[in-house]
C-alpha atoms as a PDB file:
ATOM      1  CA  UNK A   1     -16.089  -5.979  -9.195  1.00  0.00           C
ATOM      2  CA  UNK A   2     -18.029  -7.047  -6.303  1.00  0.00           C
ATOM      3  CA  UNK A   3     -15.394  -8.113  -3.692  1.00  0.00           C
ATOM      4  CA  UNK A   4     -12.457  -6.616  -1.807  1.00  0.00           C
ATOM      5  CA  UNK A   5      -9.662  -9.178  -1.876  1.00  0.00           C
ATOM      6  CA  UNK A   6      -7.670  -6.477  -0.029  1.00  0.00           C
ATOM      7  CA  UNK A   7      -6.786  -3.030   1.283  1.00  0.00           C
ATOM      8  CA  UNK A   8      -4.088  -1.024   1.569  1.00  0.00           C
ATOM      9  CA  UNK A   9      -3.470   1.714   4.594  1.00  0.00           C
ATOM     10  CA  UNK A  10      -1.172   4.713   3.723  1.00  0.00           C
ATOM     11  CA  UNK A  11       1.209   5.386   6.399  1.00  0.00           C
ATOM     12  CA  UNK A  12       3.885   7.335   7.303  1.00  0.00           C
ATOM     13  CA  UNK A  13       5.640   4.572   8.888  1.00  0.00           C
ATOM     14  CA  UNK A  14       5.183   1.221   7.006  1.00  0.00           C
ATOM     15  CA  UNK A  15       7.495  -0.607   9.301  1.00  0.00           C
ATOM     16  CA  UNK A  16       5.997   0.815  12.378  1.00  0.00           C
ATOM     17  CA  UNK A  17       2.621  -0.233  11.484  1.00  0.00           C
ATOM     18  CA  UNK A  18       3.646  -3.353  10.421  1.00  0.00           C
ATOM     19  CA  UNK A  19       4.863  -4.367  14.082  1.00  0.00           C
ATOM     20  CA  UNK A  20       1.306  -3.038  15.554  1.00  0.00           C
ATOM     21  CA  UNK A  21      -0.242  -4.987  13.378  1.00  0.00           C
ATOM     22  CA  UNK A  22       1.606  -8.058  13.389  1.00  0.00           C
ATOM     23  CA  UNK A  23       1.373  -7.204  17.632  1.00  0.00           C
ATOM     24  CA  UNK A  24      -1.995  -6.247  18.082  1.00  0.00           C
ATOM     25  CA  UNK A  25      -4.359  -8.028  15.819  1.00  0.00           C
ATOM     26  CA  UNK A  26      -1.963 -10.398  14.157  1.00  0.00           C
ATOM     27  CA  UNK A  27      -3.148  -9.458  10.842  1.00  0.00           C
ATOM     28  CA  UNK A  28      -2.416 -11.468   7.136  1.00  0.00           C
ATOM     29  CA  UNK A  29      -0.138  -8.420   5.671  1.00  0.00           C
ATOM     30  CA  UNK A  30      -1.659  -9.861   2.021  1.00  0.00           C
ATOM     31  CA  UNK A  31      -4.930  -8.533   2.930  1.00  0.00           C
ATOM     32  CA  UNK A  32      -3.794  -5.434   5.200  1.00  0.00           C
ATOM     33  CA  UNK A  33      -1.254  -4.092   3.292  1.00  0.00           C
ATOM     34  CA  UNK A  34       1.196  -0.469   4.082  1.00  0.00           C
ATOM     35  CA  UNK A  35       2.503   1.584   2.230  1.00  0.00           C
ATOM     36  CA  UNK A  36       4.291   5.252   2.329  1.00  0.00           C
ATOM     37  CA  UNK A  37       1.879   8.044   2.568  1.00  0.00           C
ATOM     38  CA  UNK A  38       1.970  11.611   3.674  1.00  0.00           C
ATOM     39  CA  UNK A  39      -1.256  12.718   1.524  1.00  0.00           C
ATOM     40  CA  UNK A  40      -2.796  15.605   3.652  1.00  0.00           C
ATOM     41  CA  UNK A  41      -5.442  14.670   5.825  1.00  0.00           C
ATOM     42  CA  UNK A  42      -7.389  15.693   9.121  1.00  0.00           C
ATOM     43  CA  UNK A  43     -10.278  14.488  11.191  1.00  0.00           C
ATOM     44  CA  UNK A  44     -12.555  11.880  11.048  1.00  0.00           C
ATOM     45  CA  UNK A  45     -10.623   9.847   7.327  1.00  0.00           C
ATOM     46  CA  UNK A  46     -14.415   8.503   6.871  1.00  0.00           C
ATOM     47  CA  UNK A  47     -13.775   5.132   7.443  1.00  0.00           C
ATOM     48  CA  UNK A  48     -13.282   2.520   9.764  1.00  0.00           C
ATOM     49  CA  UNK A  49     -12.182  -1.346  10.417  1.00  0.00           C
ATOM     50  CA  UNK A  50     -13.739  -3.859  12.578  1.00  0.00           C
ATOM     51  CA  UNK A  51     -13.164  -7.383  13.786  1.00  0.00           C
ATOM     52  CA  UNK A  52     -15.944  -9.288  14.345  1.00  0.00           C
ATOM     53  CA  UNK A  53     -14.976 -12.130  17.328  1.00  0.00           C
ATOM     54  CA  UNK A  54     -17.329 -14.918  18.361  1.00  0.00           C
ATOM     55  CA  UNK A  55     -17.011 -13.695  21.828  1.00  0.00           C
ATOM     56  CA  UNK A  56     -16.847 -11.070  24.440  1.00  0.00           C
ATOM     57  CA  UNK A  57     -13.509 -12.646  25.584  1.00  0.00           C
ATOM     58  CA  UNK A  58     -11.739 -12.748  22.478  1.00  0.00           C
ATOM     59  CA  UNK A  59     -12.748  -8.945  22.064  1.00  0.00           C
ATOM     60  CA  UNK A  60     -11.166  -8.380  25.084  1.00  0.00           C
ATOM     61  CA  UNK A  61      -8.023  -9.958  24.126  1.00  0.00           C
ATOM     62  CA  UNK A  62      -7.385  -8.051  20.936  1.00  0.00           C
ATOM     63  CA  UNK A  63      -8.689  -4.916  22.772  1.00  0.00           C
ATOM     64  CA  UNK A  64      -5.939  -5.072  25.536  1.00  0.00           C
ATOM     65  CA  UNK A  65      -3.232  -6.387  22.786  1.00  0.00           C
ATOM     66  CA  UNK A  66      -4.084  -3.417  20.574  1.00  0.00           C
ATOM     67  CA  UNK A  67      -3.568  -0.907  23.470  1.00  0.00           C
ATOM     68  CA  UNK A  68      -0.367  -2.508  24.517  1.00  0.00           C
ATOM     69  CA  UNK A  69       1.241  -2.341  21.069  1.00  0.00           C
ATOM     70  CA  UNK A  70       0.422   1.554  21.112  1.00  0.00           C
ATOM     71  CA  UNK A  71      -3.382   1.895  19.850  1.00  0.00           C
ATOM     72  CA  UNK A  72      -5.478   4.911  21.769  1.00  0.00           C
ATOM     73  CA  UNK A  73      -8.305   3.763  23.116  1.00  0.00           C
ATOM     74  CA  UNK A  74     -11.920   5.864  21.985  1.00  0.00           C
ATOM     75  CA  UNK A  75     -14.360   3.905  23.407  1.00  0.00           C
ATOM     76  CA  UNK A  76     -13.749   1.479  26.110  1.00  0.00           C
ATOM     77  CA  UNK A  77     -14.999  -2.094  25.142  1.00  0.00           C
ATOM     78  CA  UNK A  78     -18.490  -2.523  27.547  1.00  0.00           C
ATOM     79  CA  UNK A  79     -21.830  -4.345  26.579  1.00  0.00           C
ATOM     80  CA  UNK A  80     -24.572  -3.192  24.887  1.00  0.00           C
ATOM     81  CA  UNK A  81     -28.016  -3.280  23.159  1.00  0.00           C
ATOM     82  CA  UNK A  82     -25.924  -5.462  19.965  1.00  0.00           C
ATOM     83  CA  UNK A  83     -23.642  -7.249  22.117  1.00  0.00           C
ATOM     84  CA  UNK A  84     -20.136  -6.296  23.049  1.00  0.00           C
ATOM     85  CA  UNK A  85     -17.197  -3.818  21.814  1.00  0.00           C
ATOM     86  CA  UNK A  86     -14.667  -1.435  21.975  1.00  0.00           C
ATOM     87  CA  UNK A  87     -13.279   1.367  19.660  1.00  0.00           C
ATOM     88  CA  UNK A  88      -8.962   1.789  19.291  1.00  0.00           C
ATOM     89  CA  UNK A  89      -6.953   4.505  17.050  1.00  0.00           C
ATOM     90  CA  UNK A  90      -4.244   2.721  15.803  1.00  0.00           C
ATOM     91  CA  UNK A  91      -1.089   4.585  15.943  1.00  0.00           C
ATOM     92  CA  UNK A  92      -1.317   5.372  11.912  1.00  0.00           C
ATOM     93  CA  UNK A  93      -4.764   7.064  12.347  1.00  0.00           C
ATOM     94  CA  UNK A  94      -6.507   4.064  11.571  1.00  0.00           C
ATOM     95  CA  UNK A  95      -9.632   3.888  13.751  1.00  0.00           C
ATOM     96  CA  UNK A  96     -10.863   0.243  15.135  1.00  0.00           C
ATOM     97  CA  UNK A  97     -13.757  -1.183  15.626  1.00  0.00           C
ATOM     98  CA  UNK A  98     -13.318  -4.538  17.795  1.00  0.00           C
ATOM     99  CA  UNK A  99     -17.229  -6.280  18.685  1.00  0.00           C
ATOM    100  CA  UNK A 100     -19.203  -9.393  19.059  1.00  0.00           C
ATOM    101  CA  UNK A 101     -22.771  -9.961  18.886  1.00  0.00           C
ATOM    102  CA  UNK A 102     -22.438 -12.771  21.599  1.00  0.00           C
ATOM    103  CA  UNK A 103     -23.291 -11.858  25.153  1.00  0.00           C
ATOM    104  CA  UNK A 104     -21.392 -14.570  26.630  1.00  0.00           C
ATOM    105  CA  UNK A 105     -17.720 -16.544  26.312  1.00  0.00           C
ATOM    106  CA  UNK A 106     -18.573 -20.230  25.426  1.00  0.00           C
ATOM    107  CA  UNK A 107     -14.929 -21.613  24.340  1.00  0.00           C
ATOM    108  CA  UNK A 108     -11.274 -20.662  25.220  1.00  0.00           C
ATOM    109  CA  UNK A 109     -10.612 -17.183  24.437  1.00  0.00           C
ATOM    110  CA  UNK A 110      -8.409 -16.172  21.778  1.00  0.00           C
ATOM    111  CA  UNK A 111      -7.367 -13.151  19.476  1.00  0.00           C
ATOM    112  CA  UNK A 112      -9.308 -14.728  16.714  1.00  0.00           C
ATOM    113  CA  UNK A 113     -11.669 -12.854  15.002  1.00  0.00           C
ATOM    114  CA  UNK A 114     -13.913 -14.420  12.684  1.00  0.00           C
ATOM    115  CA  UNK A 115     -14.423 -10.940   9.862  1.00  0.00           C
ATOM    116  CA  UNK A 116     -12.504  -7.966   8.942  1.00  0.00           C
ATOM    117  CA  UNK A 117     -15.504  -5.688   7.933  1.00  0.00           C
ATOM    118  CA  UNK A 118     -14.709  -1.967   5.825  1.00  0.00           C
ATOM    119  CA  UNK A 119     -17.286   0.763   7.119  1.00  0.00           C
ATOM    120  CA  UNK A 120     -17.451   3.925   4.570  1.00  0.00           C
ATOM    121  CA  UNK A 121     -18.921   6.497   5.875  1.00  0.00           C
ATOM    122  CA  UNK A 122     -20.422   8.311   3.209  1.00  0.00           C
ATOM    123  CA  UNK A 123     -23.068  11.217   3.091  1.00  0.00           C
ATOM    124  CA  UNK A 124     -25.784   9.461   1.147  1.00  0.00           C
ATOM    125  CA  UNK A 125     -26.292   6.225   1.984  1.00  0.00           C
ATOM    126  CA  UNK A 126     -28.754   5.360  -0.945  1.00  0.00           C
ATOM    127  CA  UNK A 127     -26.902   7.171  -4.014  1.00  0.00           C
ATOM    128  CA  UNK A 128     -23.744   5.020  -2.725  1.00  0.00           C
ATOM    129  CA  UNK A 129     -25.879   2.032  -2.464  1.00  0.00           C
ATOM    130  CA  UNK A 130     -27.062   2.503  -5.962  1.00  0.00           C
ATOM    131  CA  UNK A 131     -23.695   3.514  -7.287  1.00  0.00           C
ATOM    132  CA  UNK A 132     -21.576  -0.099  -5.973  1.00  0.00           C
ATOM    133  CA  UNK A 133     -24.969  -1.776  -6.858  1.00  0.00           C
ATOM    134  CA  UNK A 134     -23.956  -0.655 -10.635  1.00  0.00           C
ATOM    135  CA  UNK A 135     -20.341  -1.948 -10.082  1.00  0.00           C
ATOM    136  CA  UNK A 136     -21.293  -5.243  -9.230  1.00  0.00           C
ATOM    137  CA  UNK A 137     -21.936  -5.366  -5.792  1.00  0.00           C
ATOM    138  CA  UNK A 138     -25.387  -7.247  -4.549  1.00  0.00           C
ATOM    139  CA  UNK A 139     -27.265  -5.692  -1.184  1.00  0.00           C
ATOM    140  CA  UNK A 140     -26.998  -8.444   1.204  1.00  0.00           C
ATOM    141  CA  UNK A 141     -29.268  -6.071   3.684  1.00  0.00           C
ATOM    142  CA  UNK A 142     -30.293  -2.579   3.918  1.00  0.00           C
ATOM    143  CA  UNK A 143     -31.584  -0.269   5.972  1.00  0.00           C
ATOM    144  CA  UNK A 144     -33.266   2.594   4.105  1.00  0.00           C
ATOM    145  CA  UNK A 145     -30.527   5.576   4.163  1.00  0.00           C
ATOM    146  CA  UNK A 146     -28.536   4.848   6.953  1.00  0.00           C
ATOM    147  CA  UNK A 147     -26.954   1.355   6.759  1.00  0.00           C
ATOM    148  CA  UNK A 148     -26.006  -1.173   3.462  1.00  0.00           C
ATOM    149  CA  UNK A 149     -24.280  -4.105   3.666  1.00  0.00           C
ATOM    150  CA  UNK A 150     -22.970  -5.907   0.809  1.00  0.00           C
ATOM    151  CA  UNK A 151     -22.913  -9.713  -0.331  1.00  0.00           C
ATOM    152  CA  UNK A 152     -18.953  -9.545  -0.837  1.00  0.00           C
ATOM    153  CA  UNK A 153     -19.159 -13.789  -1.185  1.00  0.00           C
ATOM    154  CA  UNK A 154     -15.181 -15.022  -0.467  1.00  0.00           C
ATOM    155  CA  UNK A 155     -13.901 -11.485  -0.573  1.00  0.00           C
ATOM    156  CA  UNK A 156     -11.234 -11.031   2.291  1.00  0.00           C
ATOM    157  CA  UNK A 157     -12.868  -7.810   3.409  1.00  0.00           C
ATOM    158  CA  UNK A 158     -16.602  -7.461   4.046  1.00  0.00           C
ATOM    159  CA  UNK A 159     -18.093  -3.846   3.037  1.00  0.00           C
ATOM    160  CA  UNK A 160     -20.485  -1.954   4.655  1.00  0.00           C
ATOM    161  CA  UNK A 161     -21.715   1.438   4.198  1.00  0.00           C
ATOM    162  CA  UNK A 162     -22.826   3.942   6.749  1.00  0.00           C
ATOM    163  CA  UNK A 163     -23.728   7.224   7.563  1.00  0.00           C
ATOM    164  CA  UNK A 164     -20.663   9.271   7.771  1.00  0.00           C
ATOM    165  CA  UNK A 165     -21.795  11.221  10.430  1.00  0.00           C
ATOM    166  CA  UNK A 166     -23.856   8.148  12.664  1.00  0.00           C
ATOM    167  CA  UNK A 167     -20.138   6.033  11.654  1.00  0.00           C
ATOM    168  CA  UNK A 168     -17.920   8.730  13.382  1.00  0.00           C
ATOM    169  CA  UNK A 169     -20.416   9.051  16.162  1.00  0.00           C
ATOM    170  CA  UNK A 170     -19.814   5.115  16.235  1.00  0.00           C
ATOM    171  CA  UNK A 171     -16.305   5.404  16.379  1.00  0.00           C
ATOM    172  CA  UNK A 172     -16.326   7.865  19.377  1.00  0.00           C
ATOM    173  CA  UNK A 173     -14.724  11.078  16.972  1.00  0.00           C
ATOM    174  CA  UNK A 174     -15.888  14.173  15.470  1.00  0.00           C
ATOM    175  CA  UNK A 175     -17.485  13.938  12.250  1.00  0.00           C
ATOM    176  CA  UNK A 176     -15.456  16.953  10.472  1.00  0.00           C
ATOM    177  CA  UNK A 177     -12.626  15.796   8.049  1.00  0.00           C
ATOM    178  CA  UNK A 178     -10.725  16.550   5.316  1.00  0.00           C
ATOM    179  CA  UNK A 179      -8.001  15.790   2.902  1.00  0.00           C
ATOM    180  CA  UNK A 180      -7.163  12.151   1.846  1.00  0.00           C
ATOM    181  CA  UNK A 181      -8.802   8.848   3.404  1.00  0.00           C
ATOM    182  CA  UNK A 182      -5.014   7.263   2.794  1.00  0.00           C
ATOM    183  CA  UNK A 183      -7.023   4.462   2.064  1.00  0.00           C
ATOM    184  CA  UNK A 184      -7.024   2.518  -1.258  1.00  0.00           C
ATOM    185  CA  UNK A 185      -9.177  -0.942  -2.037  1.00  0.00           C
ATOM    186  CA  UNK A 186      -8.542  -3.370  -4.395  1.00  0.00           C
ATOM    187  CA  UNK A 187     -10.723  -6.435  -6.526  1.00  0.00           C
ATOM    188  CA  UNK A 188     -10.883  -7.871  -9.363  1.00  0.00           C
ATOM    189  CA  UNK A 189     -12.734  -5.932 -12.065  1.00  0.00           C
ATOM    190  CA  UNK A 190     -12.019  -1.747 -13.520  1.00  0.00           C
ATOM    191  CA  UNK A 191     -10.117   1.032 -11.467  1.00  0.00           C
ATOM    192  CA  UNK A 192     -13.009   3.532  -9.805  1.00  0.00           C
ATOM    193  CA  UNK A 193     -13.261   6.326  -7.240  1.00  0.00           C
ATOM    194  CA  UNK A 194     -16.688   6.195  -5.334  1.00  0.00           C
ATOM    195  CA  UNK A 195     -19.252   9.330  -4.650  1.00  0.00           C
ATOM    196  CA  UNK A 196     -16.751   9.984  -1.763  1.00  0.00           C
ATOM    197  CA  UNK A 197     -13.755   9.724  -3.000  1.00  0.00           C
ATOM    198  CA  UNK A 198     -12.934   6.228  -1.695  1.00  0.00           C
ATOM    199  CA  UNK A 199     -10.563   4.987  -4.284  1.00  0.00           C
ATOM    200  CA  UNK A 200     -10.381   1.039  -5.892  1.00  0.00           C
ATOM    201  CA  UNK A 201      -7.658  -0.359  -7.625  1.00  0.00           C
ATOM    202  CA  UNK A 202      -7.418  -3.651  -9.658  1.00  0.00           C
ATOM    203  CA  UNK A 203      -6.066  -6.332  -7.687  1.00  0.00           C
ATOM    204  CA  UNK A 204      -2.876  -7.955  -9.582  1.00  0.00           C
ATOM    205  CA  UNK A 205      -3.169 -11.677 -10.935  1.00  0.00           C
ATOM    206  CA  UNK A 206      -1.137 -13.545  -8.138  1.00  0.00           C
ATOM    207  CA  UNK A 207       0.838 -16.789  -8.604  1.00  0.00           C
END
């Protein structure tokens, strides 16, 4: 396995998170998928999305959609050192990341985003760098023991790892959590759990 041709987010409401994200972010529901789930869980889940834009603009378009379909804003979207971006809690729990790495708007905006990234946030970066390295995955770039990202090639879903406690400080929570991610990832190759108890299914053969 070393691609995520999808994920699925366990929710309580399947049909209510399918209208925030249809609303919000205007999401392929083959690649975000919902399902029931009411698996304990509290705190940071250890996780979190982003869309990368090409644009301060379109950030700021599926920022302001996100809030007015019901998402909870954590970090207001504002420049900085990387470029620009804003953090949202979805109304599942979900937590957002929404960023560019261009200062400037140099086309029309839009609520396109050009990469739906997955950031684990696990304790040690380098034994979970060494442990997706053995299921397939190739280190596209690294940064000692706080940051991998993964060559995931035509994968849907990029995959990053991170610190779990520099991630949450990222996504503008607490670190503390517990109980289930509600969180499942799927690609072609065996069924595994990771260090952290991420868990990967095999992706079904489609049509």
């Amino acid at each position: 396995m070393n691609a995520i041709d999808s994920l699925t987010l366990e929710v309580a409401d399947p049909e209510a998170a399918a209208r925030f994200y249809s609303e919000a972010f205007a999401l392929d529901p083959s690649t975000v998928r919902l399902r029931a789930g009411d698996a304990p869980t509290a705190g940071f889940r250890g996780f979190t999305l982003s869309l990368v834009a090409s644009q301060p603009g379109d950030v700021d378009a599926l920022f302001t959609a996100a809030v007015d379909a019901g998402a909870t804003v954590l970090k207001p979207a504002a420049k900085s050192l990387w470029g620009y971006g804003g953090v949202v809690r979805a109304p599942d729990g979900t937590i957002w990341q929404l960023a560019t790495s261009a200062k400037k708007d140099t086309a029309p905006v839009t609520r396109a985003f050009d990469e739906l990234v997955l950031l684990l946030g696990v304790e040690d970066v380098r034994a979970s760098k060494r442990f997706y390295a053995d299921q397939g995955f190739t280190v596209a770039k690294s940064f000692g023991g706080k940051y991998v990202e993964f060559d995931t090639g035509a994968g849907a879903v990029k995959l990053s790892l991170y610190k779990r406690r520099g991630l949450a400080k990222v996504a503008g929570v607490p670190a503390d959590g517990s109980g289930s991610h509600r969180l499942v990832l799927s690609g072609a190759g065996r069924p595994f759990s990771d260090p952290d108890g991420f868990v990967w299914e095999t992706e079904p053969a489609r049509a």
